[in-house]
Every structure is written in structure tokens, then in C-alpha cells.
Protein backbone atom coordinates (compact mmCIF):
# COMPACT_ATOMS: atom_id res chain seq x y z
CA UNK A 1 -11.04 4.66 19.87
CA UNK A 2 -8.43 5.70 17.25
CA UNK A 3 -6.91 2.39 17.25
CA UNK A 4 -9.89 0.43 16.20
CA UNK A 5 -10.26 3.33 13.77
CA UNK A 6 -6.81 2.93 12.28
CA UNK A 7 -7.38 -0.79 12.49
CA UNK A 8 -10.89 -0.69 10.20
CA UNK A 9 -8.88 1.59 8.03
CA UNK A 10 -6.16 -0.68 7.47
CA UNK A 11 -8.72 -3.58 6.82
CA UNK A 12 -10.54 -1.86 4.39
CA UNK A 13 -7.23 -0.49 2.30
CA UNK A 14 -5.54 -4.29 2.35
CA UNK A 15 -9.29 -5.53 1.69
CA UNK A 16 -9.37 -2.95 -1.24
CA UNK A 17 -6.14 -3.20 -2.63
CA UNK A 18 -6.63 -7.04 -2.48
CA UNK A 19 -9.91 -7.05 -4.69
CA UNK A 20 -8.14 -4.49 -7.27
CA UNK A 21 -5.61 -7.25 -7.30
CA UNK A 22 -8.25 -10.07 -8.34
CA UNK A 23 -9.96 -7.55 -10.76
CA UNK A 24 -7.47 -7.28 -12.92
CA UNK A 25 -6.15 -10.89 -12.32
CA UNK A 26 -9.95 -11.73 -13.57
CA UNK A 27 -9.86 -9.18 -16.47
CA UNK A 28 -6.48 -10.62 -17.61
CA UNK A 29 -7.93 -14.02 -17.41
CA UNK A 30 -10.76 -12.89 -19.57
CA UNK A 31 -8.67 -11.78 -22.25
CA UNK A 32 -8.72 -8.40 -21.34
CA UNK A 33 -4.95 -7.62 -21.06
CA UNK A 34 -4.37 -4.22 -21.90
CA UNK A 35 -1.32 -2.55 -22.32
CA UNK A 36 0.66 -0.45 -19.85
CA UNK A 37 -0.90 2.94 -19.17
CA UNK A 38 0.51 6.28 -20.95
CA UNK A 39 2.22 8.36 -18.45
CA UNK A 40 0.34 11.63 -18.37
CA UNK A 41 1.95 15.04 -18.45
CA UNK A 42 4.30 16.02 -15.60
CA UNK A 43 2.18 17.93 -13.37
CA UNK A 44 4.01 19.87 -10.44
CA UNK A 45 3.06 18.33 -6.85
CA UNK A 46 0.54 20.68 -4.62
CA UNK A 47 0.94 17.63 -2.33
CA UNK A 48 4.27 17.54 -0.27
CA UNK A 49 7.41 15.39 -2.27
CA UNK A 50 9.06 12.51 0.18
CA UNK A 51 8.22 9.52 1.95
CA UNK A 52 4.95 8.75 3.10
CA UNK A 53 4.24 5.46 5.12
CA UNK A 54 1.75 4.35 6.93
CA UNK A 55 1.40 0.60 9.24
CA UNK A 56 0.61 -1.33 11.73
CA UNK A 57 1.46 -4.18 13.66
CA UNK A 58 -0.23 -7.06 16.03
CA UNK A 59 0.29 -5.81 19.77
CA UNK A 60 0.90 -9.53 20.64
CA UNK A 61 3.77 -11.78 20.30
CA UNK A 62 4.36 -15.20 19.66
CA UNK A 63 7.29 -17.20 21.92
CA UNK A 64 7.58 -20.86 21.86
CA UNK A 65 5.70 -22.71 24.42
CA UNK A 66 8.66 -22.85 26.96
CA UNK A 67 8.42 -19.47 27.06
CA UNK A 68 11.90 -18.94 26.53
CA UNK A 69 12.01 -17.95 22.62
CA UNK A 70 10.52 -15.23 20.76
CA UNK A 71 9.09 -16.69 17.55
CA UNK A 72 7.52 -13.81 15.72
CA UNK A 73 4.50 -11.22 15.29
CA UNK A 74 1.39 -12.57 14.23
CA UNK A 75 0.85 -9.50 11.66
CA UNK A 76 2.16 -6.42 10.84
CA UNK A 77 1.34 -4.48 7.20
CA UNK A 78 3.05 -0.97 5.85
CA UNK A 79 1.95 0.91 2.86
CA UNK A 80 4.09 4.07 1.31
CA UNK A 81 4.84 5.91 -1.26
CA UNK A 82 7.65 7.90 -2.64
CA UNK A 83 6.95 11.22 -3.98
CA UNK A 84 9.85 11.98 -6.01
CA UNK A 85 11.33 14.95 -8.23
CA UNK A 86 9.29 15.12 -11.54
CA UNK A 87 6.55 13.22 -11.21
CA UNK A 88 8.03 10.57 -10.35
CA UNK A 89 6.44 7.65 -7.75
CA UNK A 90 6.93 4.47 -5.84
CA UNK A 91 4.26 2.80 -4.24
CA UNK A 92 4.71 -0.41 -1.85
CA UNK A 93 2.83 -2.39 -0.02
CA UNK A 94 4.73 -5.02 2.86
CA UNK A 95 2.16 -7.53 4.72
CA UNK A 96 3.15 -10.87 6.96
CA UNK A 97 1.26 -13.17 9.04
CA UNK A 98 2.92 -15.45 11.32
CA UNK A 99 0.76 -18.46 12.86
CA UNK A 100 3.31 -19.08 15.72
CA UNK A 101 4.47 -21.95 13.16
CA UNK A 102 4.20 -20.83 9.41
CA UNK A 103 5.36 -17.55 7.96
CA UNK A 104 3.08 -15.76 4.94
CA UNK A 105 4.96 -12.47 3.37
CA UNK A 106 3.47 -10.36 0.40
CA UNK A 107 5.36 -7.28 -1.05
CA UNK A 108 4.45 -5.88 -3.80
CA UNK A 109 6.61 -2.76 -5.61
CA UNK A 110 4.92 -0.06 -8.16
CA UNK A 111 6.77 2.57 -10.00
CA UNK A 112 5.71 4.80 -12.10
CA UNK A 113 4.33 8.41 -12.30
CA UNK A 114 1.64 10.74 -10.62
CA UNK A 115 -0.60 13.07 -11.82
CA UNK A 116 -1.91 15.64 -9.19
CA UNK A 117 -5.54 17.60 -9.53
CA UNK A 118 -5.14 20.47 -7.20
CA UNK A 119 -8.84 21.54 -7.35
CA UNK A 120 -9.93 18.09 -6.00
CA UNK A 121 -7.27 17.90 -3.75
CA UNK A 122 -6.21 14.41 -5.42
CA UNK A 123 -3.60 12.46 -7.35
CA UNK A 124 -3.54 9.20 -9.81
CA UNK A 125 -0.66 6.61 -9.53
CA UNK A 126 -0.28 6.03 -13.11
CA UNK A 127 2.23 2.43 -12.74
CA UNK A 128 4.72 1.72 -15.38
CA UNK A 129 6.78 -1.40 -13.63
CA UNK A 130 6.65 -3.33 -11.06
CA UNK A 131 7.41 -6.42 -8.98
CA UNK A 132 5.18 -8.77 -6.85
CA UNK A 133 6.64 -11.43 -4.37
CA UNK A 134 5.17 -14.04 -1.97
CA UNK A 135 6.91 -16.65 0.33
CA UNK A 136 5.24 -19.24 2.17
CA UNK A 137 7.17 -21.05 5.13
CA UNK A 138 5.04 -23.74 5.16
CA UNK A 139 4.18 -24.42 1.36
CA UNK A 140 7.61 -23.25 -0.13
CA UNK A 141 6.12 -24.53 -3.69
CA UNK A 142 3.93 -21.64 -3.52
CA UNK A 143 6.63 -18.74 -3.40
CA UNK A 144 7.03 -16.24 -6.08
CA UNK A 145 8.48 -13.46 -7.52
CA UNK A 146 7.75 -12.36 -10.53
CA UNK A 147 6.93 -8.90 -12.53
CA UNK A 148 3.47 -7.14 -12.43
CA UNK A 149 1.51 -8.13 -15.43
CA UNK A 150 0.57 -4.94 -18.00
CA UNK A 151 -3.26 -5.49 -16.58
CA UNK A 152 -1.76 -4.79 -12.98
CA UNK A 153 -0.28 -1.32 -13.65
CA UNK A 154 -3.48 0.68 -14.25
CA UNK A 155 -3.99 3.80 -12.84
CA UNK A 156 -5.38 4.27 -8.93
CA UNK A 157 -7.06 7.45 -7.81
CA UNK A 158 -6.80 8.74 -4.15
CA UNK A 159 -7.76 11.67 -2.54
CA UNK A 160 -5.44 13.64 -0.14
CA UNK A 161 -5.52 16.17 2.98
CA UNK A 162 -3.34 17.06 5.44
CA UNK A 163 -3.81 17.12 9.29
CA UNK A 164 -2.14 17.24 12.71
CA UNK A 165 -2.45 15.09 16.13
CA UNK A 166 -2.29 16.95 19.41
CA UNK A 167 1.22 16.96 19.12
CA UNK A 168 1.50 18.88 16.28
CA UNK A 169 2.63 16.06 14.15
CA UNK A 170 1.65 16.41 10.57
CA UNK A 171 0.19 13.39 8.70
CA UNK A 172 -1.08 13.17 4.88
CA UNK A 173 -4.42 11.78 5.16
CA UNK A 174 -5.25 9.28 2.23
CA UNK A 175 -9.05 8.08 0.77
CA UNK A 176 -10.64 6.45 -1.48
CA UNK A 177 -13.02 8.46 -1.90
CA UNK A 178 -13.02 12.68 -2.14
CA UNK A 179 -15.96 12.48 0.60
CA UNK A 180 -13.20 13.48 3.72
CA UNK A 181 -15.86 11.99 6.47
CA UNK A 182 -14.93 8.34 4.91
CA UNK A 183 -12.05 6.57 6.91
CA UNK A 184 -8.58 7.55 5.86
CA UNK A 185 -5.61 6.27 5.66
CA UNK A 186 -2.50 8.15 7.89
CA UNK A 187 0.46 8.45 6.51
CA UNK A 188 3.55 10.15 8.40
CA UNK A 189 6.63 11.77 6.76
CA UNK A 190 9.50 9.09 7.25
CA UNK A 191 13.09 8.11 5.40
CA UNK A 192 14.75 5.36 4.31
């Protein structure tokens, strides 16, 4: 039951993040470019500083038809942020397919600031710079790697909680949305 909770969550926070993508690849297309977003006021962090990640990968495998060579998973995705000293923030966001032939890999990299509300128990992701990259195995014309645009770095609300597993293990629970009975994202405490 958790898994195919965890598993609806992730599809609805790559489906999300995917459509904010377009949005402001639309806008931008409109003539709606806007410049980069102030950074507000360094506000100190309620919510606890470090690495947060959260993923998932396919429980199957591809191996060649022999049998005899692993090729690849078919999909694994990781999301996380970097709570830093300051105010500072990282976000990042890792996803690749693998059809048993072709290879798809996205990453895209946000830094910037955050701005915490304690009473609502949430924080905005105000990005200043970034970096977006995609490589294609199969349509190596298609790869990129380029900068994020000024009408990708706006501003992204989420609201936060914290909870624990049976085993005590603490995660930060992330949402769209302050209503805390919508799905959540779970992040656990991790280094790298």
C-alpha cells in the first residue's frame, strides 16, 4: 500500500514539475520573459538545514536477451534539496528511462534562496541560476545543456511537516498544497 502511494506521489510531483516547466516555456514564448526574481530577506530556517532527497527506482531490470548482461533500469527519478547556511538553497531534480535499448536522462540544477513562513509551516524556493541538461542515446541531436532561462527561475511554494516510520526514522514531508491529507512527497536526511 505505501508503495503505490509513494509511486502516485512521485507521478504527480514529476507530472507537476513537468507542466511548471511548459508554463513558463509557453509564457516565455509569449513574450512574457520576466526577469530573475528578487531574493527576499534572509529569513532563519524553522525547517531543519541539510540534505533532503527523496526517489525511486523501477524494481525490474533489463539484461540482454542471452541473459548474460545487465543492460540497465528501466526508470529511476530523485528529487532534493540543499538547505544551506543563510538562506541559501539547491534544488535538483535527476530522472532516466531506459527502454532496454535507448537511454533518456533529464537533470535539472536550481540555486538560489528560500524564504520560510513558520506560521504556515512552508517555504518558497526563490531560484537565481541554474542549469538544465538532457541526453538522448538514441537521438544524440537532441542533447542539451544549457542555462535556465530568467522565466524558469520563478519562485515555487511548498508546504512542509515532519514525520516518522515505525522505525523511528524521521522524514520531511513535502506538498503542494498546505492541506496535509494531500499526498506528500518523503524526503529523508542524506549526504553527499
Amino acid at each position: 500500500m505505501r508503495i503505490q502511494t509513494f509511486k502516485r506521489t512521485a507521478y504527480w510531483l514529476v507530472l507537476g514539475f513537468l507542466a511548471f516547466l511548459s508554463m513558463t516555456e509557453l509564457n516565455a514564448k509569449k513574450g512574457n520573459e520576466s526577469t530573475v526574481c528578487p531574493t527576499p530577506p534572509f529569513t532563519p530556517a524553522p525547517l531543519p538545514k541539510g540534505k533532503w532527497l527523496n526517489g525511486t527506482f523501477s524494481m525490474s531490470n533489463w539484461w540482454t536477451y542471452d541473459g548474460k548482461q545487465y543492460v540497465g533500469n528501466p526508470y529511476s527519478r530523485s528529487v532534493a534539496f540543499n538547505f544551506a547556511e543563510k538562506g541559501k538553497s539547491e534544488f535538483f531534480l535527476i530522472i532516466k528511462t531506459h527502454s532496454g535499448y535507448c537511454t533518456t536522462e533529464a537533470f535539472t540544477y536550481l540555486k538560489g534562496t528560500v524564504e520560510f513562513t513558520e506560521g504556515e509551516q512552508s517555504f518558497t524556493f526563490y531560484p537565481a541560476s541554474g542549469n538544465y541538461r538532457g541526453f538522448y542515446s538514441c537521438a544524440a541531436g537532441s542533447n542539451f545543456n544549457r542555462p535556465a532561462r530568467p522565466a524558469e527561475l520563478k519562485p515555487t511554494k511548498y508546504y512542509w511537516s515532519m514525520e516518522k516510520d515505525s522505525q523511528g526514522q524521521e522524514y520531511m514531508v513535502i506538498r503542494f498544497s498546505a492541506d496535509k491529507s494531500t499526498a506528500g512527497s518523503y524526503f529523508k536526511p542524506t549526504d553527499w
